[in-house]
Protein backbone atom coordinates (compact mmCIF):
# COMPACT_ATOMS: atom_id res chain seq x y z
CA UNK A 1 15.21 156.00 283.48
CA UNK A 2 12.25 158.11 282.69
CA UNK A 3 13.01 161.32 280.98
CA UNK A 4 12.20 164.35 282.68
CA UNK A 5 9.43 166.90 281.47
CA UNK A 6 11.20 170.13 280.25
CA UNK A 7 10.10 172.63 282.79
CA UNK A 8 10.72 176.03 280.26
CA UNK A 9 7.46 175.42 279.24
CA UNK A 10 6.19 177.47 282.14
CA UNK A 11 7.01 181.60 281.55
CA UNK A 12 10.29 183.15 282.71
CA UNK A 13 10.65 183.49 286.22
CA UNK A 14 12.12 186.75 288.22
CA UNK A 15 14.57 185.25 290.46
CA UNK A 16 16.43 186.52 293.64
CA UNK A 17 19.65 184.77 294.58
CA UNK A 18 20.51 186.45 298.25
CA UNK A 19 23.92 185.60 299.87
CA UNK A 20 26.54 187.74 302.22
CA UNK A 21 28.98 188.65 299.91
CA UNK A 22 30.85 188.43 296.33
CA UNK A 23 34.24 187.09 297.57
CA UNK A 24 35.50 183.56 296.60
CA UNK A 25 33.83 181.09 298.20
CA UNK A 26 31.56 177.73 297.63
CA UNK A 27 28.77 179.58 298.31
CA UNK A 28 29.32 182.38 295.80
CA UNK A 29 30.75 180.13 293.14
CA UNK A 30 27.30 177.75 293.36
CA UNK A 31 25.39 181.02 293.06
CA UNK A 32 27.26 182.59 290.49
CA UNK A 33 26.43 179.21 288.67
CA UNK A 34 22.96 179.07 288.92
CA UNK A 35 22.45 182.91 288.19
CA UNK A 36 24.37 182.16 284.52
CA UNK A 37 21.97 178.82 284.52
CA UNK A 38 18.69 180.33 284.65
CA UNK A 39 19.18 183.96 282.68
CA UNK A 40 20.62 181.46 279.67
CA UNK A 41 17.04 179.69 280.28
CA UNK A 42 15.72 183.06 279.98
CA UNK A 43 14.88 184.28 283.69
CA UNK A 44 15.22 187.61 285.15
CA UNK A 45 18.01 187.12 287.42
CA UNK A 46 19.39 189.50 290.36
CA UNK A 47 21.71 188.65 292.91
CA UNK A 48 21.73 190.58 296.27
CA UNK A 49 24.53 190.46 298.25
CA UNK A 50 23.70 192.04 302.34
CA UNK A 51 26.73 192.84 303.59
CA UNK A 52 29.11 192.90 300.22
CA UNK A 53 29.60 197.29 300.33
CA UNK A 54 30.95 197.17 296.38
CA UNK A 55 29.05 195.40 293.45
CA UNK A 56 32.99 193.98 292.57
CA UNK A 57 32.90 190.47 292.60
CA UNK A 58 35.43 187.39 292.56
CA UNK A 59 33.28 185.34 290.07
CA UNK A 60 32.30 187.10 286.95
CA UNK A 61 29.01 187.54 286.16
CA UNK A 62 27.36 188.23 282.57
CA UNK A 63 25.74 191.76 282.19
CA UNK A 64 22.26 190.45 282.03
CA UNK A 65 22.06 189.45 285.90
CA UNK A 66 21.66 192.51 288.01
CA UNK A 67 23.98 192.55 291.08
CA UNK A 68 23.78 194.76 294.09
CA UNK A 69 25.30 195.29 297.31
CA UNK A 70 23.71 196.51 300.61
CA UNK A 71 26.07 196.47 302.75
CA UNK A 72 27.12 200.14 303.14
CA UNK A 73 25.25 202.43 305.95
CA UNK A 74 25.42 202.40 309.35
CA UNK A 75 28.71 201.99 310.99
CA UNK A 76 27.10 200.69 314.45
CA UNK A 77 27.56 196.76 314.42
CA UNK A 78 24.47 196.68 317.13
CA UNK A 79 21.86 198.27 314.03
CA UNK A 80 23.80 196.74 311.19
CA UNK A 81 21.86 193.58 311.24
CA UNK A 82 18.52 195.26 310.95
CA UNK A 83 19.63 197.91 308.74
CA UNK A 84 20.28 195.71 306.11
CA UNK A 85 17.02 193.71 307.09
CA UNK A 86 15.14 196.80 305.97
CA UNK A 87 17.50 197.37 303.13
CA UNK A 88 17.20 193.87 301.77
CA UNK A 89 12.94 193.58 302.33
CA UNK A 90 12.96 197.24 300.30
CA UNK A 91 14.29 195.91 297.28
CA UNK A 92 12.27 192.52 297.54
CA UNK A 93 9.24 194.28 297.91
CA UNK A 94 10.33 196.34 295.05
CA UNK A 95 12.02 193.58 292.72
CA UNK A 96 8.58 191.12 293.77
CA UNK A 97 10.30 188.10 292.70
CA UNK A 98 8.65 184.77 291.56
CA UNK A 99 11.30 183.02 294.14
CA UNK A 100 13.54 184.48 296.58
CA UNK A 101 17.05 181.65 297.20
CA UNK A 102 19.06 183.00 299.96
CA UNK A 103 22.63 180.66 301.12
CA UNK A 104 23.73 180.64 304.92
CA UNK A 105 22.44 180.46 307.99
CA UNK A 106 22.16 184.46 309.05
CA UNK A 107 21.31 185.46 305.60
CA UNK A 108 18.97 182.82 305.44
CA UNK A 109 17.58 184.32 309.21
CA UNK A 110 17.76 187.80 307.21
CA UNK A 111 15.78 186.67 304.27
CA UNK A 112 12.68 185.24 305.92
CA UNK A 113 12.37 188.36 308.30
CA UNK A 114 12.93 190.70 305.23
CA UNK A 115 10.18 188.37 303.48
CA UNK A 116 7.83 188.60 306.83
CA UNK A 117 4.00 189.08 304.89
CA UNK A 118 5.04 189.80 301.62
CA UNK A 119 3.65 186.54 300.19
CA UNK A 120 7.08 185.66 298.28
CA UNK A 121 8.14 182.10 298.15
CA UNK A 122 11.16 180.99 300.00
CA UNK A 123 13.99 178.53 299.59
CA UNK A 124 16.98 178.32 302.20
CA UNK A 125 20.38 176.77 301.30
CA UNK A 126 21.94 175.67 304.30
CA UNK A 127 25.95 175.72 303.25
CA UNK A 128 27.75 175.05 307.00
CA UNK A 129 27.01 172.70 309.43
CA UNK A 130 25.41 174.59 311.80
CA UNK A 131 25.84 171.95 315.19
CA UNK A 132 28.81 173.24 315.23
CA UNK A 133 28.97 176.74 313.29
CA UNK A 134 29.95 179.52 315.78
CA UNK A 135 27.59 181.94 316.50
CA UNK A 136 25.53 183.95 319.35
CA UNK A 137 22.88 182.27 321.21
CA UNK A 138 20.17 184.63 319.24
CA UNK A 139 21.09 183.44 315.93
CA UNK A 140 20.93 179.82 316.78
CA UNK A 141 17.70 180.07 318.34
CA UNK A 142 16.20 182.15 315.46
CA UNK A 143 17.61 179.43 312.65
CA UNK A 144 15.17 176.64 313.04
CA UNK A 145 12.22 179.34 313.53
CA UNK A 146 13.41 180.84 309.96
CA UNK A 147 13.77 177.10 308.35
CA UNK A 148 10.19 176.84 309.59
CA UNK A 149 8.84 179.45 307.70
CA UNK A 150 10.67 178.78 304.52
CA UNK A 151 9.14 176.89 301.51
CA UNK A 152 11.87 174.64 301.21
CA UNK A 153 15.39 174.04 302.59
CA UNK A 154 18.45 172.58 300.26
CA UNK A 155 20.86 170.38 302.49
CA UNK A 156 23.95 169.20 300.87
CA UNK A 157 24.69 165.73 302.81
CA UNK A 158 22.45 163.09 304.01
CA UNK A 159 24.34 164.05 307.29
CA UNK A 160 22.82 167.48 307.10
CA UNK A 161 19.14 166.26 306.54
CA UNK A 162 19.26 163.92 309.46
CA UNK A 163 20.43 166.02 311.87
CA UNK A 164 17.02 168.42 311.10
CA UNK A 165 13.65 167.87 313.53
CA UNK A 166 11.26 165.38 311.80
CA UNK A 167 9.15 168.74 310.86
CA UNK A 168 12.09 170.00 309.07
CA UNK A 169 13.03 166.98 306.79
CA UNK A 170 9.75 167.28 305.41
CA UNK A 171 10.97 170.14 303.38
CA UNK A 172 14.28 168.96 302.85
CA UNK A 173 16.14 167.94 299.50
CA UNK A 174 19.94 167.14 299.29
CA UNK A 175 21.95 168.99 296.47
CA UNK A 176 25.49 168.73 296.23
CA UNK A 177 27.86 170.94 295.10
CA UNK A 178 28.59 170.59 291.55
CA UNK A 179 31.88 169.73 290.00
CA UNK A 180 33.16 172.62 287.35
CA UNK A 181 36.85 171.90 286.91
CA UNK A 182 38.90 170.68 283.85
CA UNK A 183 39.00 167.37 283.80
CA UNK A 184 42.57 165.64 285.88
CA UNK A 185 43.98 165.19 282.77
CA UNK A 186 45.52 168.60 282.15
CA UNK A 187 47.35 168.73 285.03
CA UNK A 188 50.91 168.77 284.72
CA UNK A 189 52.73 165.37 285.98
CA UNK A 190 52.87 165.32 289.64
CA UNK A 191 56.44 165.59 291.63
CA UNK A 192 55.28 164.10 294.87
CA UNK A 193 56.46 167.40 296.90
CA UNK A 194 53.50 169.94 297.44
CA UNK A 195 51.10 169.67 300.04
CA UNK A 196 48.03 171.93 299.42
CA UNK A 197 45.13 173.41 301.21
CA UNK A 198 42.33 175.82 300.40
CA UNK A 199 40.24 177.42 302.59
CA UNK A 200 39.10 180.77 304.56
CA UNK A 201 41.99 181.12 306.89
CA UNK A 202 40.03 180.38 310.46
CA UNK A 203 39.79 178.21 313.17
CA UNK A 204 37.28 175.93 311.42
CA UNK A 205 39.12 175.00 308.74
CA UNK A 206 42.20 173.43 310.97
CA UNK A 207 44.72 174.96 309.25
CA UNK A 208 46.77 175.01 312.67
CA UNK A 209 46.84 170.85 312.51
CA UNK A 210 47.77 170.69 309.12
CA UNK A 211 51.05 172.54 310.09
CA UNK A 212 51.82 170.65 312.66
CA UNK A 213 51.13 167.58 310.91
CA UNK A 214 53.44 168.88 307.99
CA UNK A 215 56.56 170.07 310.81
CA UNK A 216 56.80 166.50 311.52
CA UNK A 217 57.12 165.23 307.73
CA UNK A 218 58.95 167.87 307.24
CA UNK A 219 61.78 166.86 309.58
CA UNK A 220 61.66 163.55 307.22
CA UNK A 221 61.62 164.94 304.10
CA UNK A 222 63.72 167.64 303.19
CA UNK A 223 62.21 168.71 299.81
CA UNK A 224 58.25 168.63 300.55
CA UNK A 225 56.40 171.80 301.05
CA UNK A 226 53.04 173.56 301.68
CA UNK A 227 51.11 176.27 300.29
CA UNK A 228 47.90 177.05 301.69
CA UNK A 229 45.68 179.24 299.57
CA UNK A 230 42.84 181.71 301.54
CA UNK A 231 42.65 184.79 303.77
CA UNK A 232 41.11 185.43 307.27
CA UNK A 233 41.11 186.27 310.70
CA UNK A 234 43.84 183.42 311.38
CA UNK A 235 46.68 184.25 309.32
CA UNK A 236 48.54 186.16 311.89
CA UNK A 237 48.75 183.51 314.26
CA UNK A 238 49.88 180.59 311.33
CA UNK A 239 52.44 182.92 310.14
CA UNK A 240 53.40 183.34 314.00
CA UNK A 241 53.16 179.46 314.01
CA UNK A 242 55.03 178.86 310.89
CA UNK A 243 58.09 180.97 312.17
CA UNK A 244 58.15 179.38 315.42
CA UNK A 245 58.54 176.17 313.55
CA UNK A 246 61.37 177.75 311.47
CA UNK A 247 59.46 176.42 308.46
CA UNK A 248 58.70 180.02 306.49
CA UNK A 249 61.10 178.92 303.62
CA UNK A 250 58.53 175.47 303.56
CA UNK A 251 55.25 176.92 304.20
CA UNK A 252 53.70 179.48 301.83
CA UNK A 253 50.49 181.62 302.48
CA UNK A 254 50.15 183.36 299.48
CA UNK A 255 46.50 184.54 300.04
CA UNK A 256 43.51 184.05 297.14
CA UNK A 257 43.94 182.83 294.11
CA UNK A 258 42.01 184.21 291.12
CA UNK A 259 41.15 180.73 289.67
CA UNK A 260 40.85 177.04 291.20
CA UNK A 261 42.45 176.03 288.09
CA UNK A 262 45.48 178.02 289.99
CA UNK A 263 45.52 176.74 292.69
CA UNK A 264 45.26 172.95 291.35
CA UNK A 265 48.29 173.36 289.59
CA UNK A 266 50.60 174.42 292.27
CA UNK A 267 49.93 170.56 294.56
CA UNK A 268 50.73 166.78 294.17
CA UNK A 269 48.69 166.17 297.63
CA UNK A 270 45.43 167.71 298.72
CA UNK A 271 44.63 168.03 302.49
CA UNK A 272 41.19 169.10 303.89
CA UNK A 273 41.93 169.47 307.56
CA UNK A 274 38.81 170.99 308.73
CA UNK A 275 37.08 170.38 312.00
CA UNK A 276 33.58 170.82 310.61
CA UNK A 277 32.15 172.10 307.16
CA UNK A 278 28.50 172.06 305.62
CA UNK A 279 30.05 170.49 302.52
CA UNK A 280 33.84 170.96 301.20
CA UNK A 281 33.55 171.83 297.58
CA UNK A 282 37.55 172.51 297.61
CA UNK A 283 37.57 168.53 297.97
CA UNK A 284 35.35 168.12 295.07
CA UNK A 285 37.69 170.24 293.26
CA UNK A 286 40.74 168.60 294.01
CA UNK A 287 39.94 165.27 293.23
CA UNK A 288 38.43 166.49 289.99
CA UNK A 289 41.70 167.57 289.52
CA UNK A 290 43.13 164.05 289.91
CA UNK A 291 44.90 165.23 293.33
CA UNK A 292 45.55 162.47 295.80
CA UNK A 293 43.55 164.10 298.70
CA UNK A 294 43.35 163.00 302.31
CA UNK A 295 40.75 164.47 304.47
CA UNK A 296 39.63 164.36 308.30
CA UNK A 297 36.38 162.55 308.50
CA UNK A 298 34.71 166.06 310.05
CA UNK A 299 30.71 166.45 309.79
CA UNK A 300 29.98 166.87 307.55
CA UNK A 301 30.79 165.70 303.99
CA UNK A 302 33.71 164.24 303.63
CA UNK A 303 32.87 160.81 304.40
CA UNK A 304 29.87 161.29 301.96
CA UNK A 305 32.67 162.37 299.34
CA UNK A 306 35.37 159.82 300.21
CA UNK A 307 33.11 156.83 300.52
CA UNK A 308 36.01 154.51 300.25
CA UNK A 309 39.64 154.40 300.38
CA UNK A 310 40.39 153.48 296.86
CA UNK A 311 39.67 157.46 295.61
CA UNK A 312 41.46 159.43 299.10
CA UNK A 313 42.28 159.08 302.67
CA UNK A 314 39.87 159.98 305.19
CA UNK A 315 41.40 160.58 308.85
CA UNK A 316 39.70 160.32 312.24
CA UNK A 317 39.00 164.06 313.16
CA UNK A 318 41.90 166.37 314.03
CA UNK A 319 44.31 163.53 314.69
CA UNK A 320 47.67 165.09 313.78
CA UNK A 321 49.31 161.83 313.77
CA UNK A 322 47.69 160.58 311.44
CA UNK A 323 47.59 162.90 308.92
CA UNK A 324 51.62 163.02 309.19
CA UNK A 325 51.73 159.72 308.60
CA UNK A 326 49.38 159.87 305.37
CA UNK A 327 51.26 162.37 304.12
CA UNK A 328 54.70 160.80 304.34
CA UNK A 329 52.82 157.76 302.48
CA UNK A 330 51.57 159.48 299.38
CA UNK A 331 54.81 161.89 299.06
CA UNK A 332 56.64 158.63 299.01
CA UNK A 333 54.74 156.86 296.38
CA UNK A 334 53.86 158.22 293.09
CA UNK A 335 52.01 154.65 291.60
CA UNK A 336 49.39 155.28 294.70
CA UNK A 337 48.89 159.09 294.45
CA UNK A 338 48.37 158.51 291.03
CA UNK A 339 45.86 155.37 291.52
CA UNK A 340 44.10 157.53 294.25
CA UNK A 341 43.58 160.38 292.44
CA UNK A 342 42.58 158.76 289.08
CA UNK A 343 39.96 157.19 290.93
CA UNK A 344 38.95 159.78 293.04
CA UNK A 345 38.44 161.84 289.93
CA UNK A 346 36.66 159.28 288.20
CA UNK A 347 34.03 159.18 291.34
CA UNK A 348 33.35 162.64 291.35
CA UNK A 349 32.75 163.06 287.97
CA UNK A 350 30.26 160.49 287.78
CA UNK A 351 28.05 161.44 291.56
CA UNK A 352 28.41 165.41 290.58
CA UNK A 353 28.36 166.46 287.23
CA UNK A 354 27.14 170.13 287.04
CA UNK A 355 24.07 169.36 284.67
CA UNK A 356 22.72 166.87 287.17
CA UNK A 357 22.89 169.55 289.90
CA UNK A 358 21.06 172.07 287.91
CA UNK A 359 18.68 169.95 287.28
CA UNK A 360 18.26 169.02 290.83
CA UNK A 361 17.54 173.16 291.46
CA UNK A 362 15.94 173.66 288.68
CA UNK A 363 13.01 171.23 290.00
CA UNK A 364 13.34 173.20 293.10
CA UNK A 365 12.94 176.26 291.94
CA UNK A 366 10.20 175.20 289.57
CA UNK A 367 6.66 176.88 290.39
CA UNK A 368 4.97 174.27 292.88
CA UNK A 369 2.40 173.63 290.13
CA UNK A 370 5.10 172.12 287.84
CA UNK A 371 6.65 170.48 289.99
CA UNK A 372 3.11 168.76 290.99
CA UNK A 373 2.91 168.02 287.45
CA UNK A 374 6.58 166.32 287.51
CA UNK A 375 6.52 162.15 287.37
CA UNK A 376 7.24 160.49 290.55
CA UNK A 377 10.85 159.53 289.55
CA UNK A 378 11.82 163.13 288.74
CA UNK A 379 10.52 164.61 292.27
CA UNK A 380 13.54 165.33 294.92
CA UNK A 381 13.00 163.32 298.16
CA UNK A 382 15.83 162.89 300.95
C-alpha cells in the first residue's frame, strides 16, 4: 500500500469543532478525540458547544484547546435558536478559523447560517440517521439546503451515503467511529448473568423492548439481570414499566457512568435495542470489550458492524421475541459468548483502529490544496 504524504508539512491550522453540548455522548467523545489529535499536531484548537450553558464537560480536555459554551441567554425557546445563531457566527467571525467541523443535524443547520458570507470553509458530520430522526418540519426541510452549502459532509455508514441525493454524495466520505477501549482482555471472566445497555434514555434507543424482552427471560432464569446505563426524557416511564413488571430488584437504571471502561465491566451480554441510530459507537465499544452483543438490525449501522454472525447477533428490528430468545441462548452458554465476543473484538479492532480514523479526518480537514496534492490511493471516496 502506498504510504501516505505527511500532511504537517503545511502550517498549523485554527480549527473550530462546533457540537450541542459537553455531556457523554458519541458525538462528544469523537470530538473530544480529534480536538487532543490535532493541538498534539500543533493546531489551534477551540471547541464551541451552542447550547452547553457551563464550559464543564464529561470528557476531559487538555488546557491548550479553548472550550466555550453559548448556550446561556434568552429564556424564550421561540428566539433561542437564533440567539445562539448570532452568538455562535460572533465568535466565528471573531475566532476566523482555517476550518469550521460542526456534528448533528441542527447544529450542523446552525453552523452554515452562522457561516452565511463569511468565506469560512465548512465540514458537516452527520451523527443520526436523519430518515427517521424526530424533528419539526422546518428543520428537515432546512437540512439538505445546509448540506448543500457545506464543503464537505462526513457520513458514518455506506447506508448513510446512499440514502443522500446524487448532488450530495458528491461531497460525501464515510468515517467511522473509532474504537478507544482497552483491549477484551482485561475484562474480568464473564458469569453469564448481566444483560447491559447504554444509551440516552429515549424512545429511539428501544429501551422499552429490551425490558420486555428481558421480563420474559427473566421468568426463565432466576439469576439474570439488567442494568441499563444513560439518562433522558424516558426514564420515568421504564421505571413505571419496570415496577409494573415487578422486576425493580432485576432491572437497574443507575444513570451515567463516568467511564465506558465502567460500564464494560458491570455485563456478560451487550444489547443494542435501538429502532434507528446514525452509527452505535456503544456497539463498537462493547465488542471491543469482548462482550457477546446482540443487536436489532436498525438503520443504520449495525448490520455494517455485525457483518456476520460469527462476532454478534443481529435481530430483525424491534422483534421482542427474538431478542428473548437470543438472550436466553448466550446466558446459557459461556463457550459461545466467549467465541462471539472474541471474534467480535477481533473484527473491530482490525476495521476501526483510532489511528486509521484520524487519518481518515485528517485528509478531510487538510487544506483543499493538500489534499489535491495527495496520491490517488490516499484520497477518501464513498
Amino acid at each position: 500500500m502506498p504510504r501516505l504524504p505527511q500532511l504537517r508539512q503545511e502550517p498549523p491550522l485554527r480549527i473550530v469543532f462546533v457540537l450541542s453540548g459537553l455531556e457523554a455522548g458519541g458525538a462528544e467523545k469523537v470530538v473530544n478525540l480529534l480536538a487532543h489529535h490535532r493541538a498534539a499536531r500543533g493546531d489551534e484548537v477551540h471547541v464551541l458547544a451552542v447550547n452547553a450553558e457551563s464550559p464543564a464537560t464529561y470528557f476531559a480536555y487538555d488546557k491548550t484547546i479553548r472550550v466555550e459554551a453559548l448556550g446561556s441567554g434568552t429564556p424564550f425557546r421561540v428566539l433561542r435558536t437564533a440567539e445562539r445563531v448570532i452568538r455562535l457566527r460572533t465568535r466565528l467571525r471573531a475566532l476566523s478559523p482555517d476550518v469550521v467541523i460542526s456534528f448533528l443535524t441542527k447544529i450542523n443547520i446552525m453552523v452554515v447560517l452562522a457561516t452565511r458570507g463569511l468565506g469560512l470553509r465548512v465540514v458537516l458530520s452527520e451523527r443520526n440517521n436523519f430518515n427517521t430522526q424526530t424533528m419539526s418540519p422546518l428543520w428537515r426541510l432546512s437540512r439538505p439546503l445546509a448540506a448543500r452549502v457545506a464543503d464537505r459532509l462526513v457520513m458514518q455508514t455506506a447506508e448513510a451515503v446512499q440514502s443522500l441525493p446524487p448532488d450530495l454524495k458528491k461531497k460525501a466520505v464515510i468515517i467511522p467511529n473509532p474504537v478507544t477501549l482497552p483491549l477484551a482482555s482485561t475484562r474480568t471472566q464473564s458469569k453469564g448473568a448481566r444483560v447491559l445497555a447504554v444509551g440516552r434514555l429515549d424512545k429511539q434507543k428501544g429501551f422499552d423492548l429490551l425490558v420486555d424482552a428481558f421480563a420474559d427471560v427473566a421468568r426463565r432464569n432466576p439469576k439474570i439481570t439488567l442494568t441499563i446505563f444513560g439518562e433522558g426524557p424516558e426514564r420515568r416511564p421504564l421505571e413505571e414499566k419496570v415496577r409494573h413488571l415487578g422486576l425493580m430488584d432485576r432491572i437497574r437504571l443507575p444513570g451515567t457512568t463516568k467511564s465506558p471502561v465502567e460500564w464494560v465491566e458491570a455485563g456478560d451480554i451487550f444489547v443494542l435495542s435501538s429502532r434507528f441510530e446514525g452509527f452505535p459507537n456503544v456497539l463498537l465499544e462493547a465488542m471491543s470489550a469482548g462482550l457477546a452483543s446482540i443487536a436489532f438490525d436498525c438503520p443504520w449501522g449495525p448490520s455494517e458492524i455485525i457483518d456476520t454472525p460469527t462476532v454478534g447477533v443481529l435481530l430483525p428490528p424491534e422483534s421482542v421475541e427474538q431478542l428473548a430468545a437470543a438472550i436466553d441462548r448466550l446466558a446459557g452458554d459461556a463457550t459461545l459468548r466467549q467465541r462471539i465476543g472474541a471474534a467480535g473484538a477481533r473484527a473491530v479492532a482490525s476495521r476501526y483502529a483510532t489511528s486509521s480514523v484520524l487519518q481518515q479526518w485528517d485528509n478531510v480537514i487538510a487544506p483543499p490544496r493538500t489534499v489535491s496534492a495527495l496520491s490517488p490511493t490516499a484520497r477518501l471516496t464513498t
